[in-house]
Protein backbone atom coordinates (compact mmCIF):
# COMPACT_ATOMS: atom_id res chain seq x y z
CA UNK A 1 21.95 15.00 5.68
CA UNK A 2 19.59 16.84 7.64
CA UNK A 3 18.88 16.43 12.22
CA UNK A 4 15.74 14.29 11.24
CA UNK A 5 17.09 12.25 8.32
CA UNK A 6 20.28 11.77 10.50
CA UNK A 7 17.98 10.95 13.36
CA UNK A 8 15.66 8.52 11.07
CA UNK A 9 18.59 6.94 8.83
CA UNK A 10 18.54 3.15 9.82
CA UNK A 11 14.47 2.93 9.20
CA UNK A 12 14.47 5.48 6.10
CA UNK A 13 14.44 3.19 3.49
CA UNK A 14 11.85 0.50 5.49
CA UNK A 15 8.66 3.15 5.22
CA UNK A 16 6.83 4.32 2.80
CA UNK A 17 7.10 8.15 3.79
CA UNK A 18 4.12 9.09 1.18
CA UNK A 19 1.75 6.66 3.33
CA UNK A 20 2.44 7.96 6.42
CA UNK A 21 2.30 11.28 5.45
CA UNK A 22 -0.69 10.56 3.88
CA UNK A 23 -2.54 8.32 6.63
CA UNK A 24 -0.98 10.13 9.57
CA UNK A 25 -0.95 13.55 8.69
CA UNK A 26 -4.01 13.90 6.19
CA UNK A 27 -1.20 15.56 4.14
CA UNK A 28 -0.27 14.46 0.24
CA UNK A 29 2.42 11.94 -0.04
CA UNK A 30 5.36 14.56 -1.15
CA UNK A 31 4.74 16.55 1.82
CA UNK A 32 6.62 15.39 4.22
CA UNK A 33 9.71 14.98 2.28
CA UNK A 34 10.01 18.58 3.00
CA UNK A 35 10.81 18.26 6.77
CA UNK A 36 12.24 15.34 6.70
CA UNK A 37 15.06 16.61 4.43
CA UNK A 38 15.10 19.95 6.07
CA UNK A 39 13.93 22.00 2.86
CA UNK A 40 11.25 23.10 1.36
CA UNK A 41 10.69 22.53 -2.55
CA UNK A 42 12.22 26.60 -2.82
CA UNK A 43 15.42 25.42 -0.49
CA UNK A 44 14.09 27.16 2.16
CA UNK A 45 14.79 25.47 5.77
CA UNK A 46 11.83 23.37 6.70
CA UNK A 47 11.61 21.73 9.92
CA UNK A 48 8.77 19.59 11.49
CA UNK A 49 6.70 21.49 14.20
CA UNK A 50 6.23 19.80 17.74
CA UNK A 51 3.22 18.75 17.07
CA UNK A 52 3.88 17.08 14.05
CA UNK A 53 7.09 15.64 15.43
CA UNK A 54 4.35 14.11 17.89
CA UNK A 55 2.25 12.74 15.59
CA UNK A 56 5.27 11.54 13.85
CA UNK A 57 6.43 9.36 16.65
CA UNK A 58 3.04 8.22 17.08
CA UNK A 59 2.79 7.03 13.82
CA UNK A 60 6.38 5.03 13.79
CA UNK A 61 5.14 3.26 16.84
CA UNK A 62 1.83 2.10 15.33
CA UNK A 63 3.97 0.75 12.78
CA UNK A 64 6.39 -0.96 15.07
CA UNK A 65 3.11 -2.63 16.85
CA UNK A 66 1.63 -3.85 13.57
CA UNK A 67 5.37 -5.00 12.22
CA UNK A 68 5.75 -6.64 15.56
CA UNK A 69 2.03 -8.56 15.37
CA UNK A 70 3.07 -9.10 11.92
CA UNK A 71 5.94 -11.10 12.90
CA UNK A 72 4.05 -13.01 15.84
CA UNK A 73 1.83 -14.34 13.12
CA UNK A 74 4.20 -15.72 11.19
């Protein structure tokens, strides 16, 4: 298991990684796979850069705000 899926493992299987990659990043859904496992598709190490470890945290937390509204709706 890789730092960031180690770091990420009790919301992994709650987000649609493709999404945020996608609406996030500007990047196509497999992308981020790549970091977030710690390879690249030719097993090459692959890690996310600070910025995009940033923009990564960003992301989860708009998701955590709109989860949270979500839930204040109900």
């Amino acid at each position: 298991m890789s730092e960031n899926t180690e770091k990420l493992k009790d919301v992994l299987m709650y987000l649609k990684w493709g999404n945020i990659s996608k609406d996030y990043f500007g990047l196509s859904r497999t992308w981020i796979y790549a970091p977030l496992n710690g390879y690249d598709d030719n097993g090459e190490p692959c890690e996310f850069s600070p910025e995009q470890k940033e923009t990564l945290r960003n992301a989860l937390r708009d998701i955590a705000a709109k989860v949270d509204a979500a839930a204040d709706n109900l």
